[in-house]
Protein backbone atom coordinates (compact mmCIF):
# COMPACT_ATOMS: atom_id res chain seq x y z
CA UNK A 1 27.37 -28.60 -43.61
CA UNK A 2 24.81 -31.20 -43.05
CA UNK A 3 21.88 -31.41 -41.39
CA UNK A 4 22.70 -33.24 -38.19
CA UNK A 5 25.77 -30.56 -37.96
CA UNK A 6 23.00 -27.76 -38.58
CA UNK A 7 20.85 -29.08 -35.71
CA UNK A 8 23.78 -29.14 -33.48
CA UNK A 9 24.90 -25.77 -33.81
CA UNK A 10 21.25 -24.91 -33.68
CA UNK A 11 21.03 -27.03 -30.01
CA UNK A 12 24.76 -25.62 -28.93
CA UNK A 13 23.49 -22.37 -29.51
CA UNK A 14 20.46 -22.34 -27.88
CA UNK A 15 22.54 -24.06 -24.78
CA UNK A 16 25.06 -21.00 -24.67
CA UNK A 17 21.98 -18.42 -24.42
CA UNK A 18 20.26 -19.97 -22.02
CA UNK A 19 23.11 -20.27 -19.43
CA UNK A 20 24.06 -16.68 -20.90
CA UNK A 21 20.86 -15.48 -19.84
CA UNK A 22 20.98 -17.57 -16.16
CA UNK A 23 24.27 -16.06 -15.32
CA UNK A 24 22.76 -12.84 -16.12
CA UNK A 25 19.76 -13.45 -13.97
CA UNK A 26 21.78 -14.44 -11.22
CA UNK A 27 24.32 -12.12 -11.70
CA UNK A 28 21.58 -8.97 -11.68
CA UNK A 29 20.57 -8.07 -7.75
CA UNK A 30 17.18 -7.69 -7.00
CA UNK A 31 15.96 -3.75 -6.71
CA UNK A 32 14.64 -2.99 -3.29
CA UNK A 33 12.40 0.32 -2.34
CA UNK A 34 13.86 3.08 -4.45
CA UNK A 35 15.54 6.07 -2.38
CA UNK A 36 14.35 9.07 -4.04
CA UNK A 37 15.84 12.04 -1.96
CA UNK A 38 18.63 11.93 0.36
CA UNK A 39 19.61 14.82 2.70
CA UNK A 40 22.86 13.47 4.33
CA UNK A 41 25.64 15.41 5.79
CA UNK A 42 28.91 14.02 3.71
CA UNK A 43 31.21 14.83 6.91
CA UNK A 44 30.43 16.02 10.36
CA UNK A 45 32.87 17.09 13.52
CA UNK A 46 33.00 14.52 16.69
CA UNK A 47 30.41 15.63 19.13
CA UNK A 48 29.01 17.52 16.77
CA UNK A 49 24.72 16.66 16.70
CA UNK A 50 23.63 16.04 13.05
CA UNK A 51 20.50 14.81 11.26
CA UNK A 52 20.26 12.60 7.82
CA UNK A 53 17.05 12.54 6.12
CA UNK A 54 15.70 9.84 2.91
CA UNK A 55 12.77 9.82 1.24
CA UNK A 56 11.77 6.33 0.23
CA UNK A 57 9.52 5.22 -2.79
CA UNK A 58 8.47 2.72 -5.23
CA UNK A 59 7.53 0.98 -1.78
CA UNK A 60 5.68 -2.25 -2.94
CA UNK A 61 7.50 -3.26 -6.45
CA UNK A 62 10.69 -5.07 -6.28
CA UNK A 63 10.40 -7.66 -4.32
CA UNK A 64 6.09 -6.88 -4.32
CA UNK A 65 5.53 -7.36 -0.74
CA UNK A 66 2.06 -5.04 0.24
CA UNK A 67 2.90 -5.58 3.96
CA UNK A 68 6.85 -4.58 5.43
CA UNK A 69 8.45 -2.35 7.93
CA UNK A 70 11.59 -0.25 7.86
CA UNK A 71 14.91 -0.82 9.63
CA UNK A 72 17.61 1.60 10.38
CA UNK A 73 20.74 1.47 11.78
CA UNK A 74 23.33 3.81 12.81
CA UNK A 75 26.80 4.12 14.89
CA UNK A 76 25.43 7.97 16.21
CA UNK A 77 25.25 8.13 19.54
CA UNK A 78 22.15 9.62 21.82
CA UNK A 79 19.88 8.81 18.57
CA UNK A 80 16.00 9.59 17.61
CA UNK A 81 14.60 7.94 14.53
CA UNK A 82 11.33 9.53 12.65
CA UNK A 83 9.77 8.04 10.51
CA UNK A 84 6.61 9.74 8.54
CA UNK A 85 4.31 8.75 5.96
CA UNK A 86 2.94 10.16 3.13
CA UNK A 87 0.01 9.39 0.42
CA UNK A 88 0.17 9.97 -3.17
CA UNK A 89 -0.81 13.04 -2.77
CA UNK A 90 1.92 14.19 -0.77
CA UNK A 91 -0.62 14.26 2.60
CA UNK A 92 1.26 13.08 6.08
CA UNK A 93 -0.80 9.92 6.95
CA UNK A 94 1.28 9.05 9.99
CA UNK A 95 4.49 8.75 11.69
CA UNK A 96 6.78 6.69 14.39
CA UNK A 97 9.41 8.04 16.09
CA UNK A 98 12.64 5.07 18.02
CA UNK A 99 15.08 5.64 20.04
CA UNK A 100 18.22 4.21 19.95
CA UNK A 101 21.07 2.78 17.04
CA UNK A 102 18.93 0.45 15.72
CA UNK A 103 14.95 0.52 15.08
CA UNK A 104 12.15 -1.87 13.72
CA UNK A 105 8.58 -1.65 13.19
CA UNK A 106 8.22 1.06 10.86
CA UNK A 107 4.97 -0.53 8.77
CA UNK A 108 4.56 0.45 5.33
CA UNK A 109 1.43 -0.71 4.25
CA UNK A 110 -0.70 -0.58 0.96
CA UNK A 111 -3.73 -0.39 2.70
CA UNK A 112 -3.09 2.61 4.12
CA UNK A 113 -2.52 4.23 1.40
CA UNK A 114 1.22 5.13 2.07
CA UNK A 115 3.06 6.10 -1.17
CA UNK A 116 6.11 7.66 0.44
CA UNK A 117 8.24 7.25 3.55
CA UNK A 118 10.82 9.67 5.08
CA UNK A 119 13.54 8.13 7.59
CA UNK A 120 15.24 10.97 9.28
CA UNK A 121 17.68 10.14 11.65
CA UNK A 122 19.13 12.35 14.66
CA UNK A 123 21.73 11.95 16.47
CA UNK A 124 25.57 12.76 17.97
CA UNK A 125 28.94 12.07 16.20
CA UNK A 126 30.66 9.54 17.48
CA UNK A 127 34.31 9.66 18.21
CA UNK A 128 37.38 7.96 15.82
CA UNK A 129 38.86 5.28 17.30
CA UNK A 130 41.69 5.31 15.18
CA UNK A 131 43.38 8.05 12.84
CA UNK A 132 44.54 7.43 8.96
CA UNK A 133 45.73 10.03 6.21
CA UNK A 134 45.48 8.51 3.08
CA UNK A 135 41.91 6.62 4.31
CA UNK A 136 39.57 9.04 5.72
CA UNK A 137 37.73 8.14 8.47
CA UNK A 138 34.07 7.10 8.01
CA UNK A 139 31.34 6.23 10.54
CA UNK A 140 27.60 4.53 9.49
CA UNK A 141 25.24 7.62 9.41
CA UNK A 142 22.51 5.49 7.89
CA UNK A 143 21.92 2.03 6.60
CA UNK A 144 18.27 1.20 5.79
CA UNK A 145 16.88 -2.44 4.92
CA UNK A 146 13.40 -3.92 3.84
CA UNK A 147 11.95 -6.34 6.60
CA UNK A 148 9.31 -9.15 6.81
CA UNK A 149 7.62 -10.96 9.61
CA UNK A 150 9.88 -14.46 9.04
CA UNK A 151 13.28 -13.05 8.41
CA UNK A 152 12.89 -11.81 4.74
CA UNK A 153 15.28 -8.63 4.38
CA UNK A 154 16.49 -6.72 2.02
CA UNK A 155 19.19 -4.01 1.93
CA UNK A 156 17.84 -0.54 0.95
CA UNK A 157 21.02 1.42 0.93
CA UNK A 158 23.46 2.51 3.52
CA UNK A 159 25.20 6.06 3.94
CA UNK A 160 28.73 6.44 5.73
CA UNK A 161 30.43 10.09 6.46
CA UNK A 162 33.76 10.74 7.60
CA UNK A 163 34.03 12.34 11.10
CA UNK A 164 36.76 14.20 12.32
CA UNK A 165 38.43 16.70 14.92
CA UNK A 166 39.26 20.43 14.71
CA UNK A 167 42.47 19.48 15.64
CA UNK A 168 42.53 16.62 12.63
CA UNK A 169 41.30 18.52 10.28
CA UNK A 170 43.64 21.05 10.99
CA UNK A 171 46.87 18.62 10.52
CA UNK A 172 45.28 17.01 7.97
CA UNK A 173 44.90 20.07 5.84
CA UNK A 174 48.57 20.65 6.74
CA UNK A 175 49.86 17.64 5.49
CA UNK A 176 47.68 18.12 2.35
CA UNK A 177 49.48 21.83 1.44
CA UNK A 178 52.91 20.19 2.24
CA UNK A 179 52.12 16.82 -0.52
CA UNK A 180 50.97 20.04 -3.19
CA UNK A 181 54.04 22.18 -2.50
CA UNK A 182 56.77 19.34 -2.97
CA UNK A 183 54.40 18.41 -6.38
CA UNK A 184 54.68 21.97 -7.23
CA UNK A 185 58.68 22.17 -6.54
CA UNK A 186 59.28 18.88 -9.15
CA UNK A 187 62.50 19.00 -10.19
CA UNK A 188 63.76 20.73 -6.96
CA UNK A 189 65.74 18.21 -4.71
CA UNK A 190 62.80 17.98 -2.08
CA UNK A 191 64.29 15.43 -0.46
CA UNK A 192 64.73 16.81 2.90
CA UNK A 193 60.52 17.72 2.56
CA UNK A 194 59.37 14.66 1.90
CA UNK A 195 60.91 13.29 5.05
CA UNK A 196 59.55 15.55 7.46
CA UNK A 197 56.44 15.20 4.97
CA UNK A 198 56.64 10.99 6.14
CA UNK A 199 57.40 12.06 9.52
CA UNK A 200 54.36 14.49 9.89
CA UNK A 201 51.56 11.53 8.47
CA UNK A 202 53.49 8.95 10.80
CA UNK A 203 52.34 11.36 13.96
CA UNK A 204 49.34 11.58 12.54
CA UNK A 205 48.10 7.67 12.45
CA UNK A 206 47.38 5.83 14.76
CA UNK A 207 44.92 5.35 18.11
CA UNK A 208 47.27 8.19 19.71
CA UNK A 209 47.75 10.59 17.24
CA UNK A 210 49.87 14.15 17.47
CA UNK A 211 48.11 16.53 15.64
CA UNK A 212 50.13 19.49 17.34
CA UNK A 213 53.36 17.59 15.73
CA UNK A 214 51.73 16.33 12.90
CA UNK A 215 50.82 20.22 12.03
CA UNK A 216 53.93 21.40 13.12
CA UNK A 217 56.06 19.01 10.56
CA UNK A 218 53.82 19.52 7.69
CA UNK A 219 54.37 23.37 7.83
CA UNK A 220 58.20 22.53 7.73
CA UNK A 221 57.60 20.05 5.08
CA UNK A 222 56.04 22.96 2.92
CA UNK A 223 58.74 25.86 3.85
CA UNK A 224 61.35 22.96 3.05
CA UNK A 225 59.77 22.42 -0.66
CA UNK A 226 59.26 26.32 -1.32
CA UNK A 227 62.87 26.74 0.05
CA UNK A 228 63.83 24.26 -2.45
CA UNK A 229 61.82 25.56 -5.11
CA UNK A 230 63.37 28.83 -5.15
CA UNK A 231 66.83 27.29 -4.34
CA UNK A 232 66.46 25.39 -7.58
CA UNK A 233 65.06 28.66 -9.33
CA UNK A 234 67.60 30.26 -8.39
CA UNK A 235 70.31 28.12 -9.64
CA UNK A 236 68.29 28.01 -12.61
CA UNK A 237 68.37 31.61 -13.12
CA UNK A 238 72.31 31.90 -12.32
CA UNK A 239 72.64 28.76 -15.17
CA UNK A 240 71.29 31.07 -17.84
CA UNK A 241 72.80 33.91 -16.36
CA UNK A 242 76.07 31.63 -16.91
CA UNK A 243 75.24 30.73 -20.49
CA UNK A 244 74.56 34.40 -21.49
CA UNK A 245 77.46 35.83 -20.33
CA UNK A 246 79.47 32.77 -22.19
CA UNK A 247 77.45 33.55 -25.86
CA UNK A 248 78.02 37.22 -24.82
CA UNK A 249 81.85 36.78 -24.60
CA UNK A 250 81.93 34.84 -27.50
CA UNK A 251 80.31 37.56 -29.01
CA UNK A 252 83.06 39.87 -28.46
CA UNK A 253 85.39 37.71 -28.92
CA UNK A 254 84.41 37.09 -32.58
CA UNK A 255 83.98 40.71 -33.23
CA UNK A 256 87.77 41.43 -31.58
CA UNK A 257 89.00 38.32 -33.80
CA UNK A 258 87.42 39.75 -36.68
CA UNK A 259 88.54 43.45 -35.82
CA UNK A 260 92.12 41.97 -35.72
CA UNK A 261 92.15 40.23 -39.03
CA UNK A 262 91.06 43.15 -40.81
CA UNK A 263 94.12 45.50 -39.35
CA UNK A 264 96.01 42.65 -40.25
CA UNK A 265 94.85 42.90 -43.55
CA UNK A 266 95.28 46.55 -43.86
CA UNK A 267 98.67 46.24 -43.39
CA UNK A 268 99.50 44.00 -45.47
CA UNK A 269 97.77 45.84 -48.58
């Protein structure tokens, strides 16, 4: 290879790795305040009152802003915000309390000597507006962002939960013991289960859901699949039952065949 080839490949090279390295800068999000503890409920009932708390730190590195406030938002209903403020020695310098789904003006300052920041969050569950089996429903407990005077933000982290009824979660765990009994009766002709097993979910969507008749054909769904479990046990049972008594007579029969030969054979010595 020459020279002017060498220098090319040398040039190409360096070309690839630097857009390599562009991409990868572009392609790498920007860390905001690091979350360092989080205290939040994974589910919670409708009407139920709950609290989520988060202990933010790291406060002034990535972006390095000395001078920013916290914003929360929620979809809780009847909400109160508090947010308190802690040193590096783990000493409460101060704290805010808001009202309402969404808050600003939380300042987090380096002056004042705040290391830490808890956001805790209080507030009622709202309702579902509309029900789905295989998605569970989820609701915005939490979302947190970084904020500047001038409209510089930056997404801290955001926590969802998935809300529900007594009489949901009743139908829901229902339907769930029906889908493991017709997995448990493979083989069985479940047929018959899995319909009322369709019909049972199909009550259960939707802005109007039946819970009552959702519950009511997921227990028949399950008795259906045990019934055909054991049905298909059963016949499995009476199938070796079958093929025992068949080796069984074929047993004797060999012996009697053999038994006959022999007086045969007697005789004719």
């Amino acid at each position: 290879m020459t020279r002017t080839n060498l220098n090319r490949s040398s040039k190409l090279a360096a070309l690839v790795a630097s857009v390599f390295v562009l991409l990868s800068a572009v392609a790498t999000p920007v860390a905001a305040v690091s979350v360092a503890e989080e205290n939040v409920p994974s589910e919670a009932e409708v009407g139920e009152q709950v609290s989520a708390t988060v202990t933010l730190d790291e406060l002034y590195q990535n972006p390095q802003w000395n001078t920013w406030s916290v914003a929360g938002q929620t979809n809780l209903t009847d909400v109160t915000w508090t947010v308190t403020y802690y040193d590096q020695t783990g000493s409460k310098v101060g704290s805010d309390e808001f009202d309402g789904q969404n808050f600003t003006g939380a300042s987090v300052n380096s002056d004042d000597g705040i290391s830490e920041v808890d956001v805790k969050v209080t507030g009622t569950v709202p309702d579902v507006t509309e029900f789905d089996y295989e998605d569970e429903q989820q609701f915005l407990l939490m979302g947190l962002s970084q904020t500047r005077d001038g409209g510089a933000s930056n997404p801290i982290n955001t926590w969802n939960a998935h809300h529900y009824t007594a009489e949901s979660a009743e139908a829901r765990e229902a339907i769930a013991n029906a889908e493991n009994a017709i997995s448990e009766a493979g083989g069985a002709d479940t047929q018959q289960a899995e319909q009322s097993l369709t019909q049972a979910i199909r009550a259960f969507n939707g802005e109007n859901p039946d819970f009552d008749l959702a519950t009511e054909l997921a227990t028949e769904a399950e008795n259906q699949a045990g019934s055909a479990q054991q049905s298909s046990q059963t016949m499995q049972m009476a199938m070796y039952a079958v093929g025992g008594l068949v080796a069984l007579l074929a047993i004797v029969g060999g012996v009697f065949w053999y038994r006959s030969n022999q007086t045969t054979y007697d005789k004719l010595g």
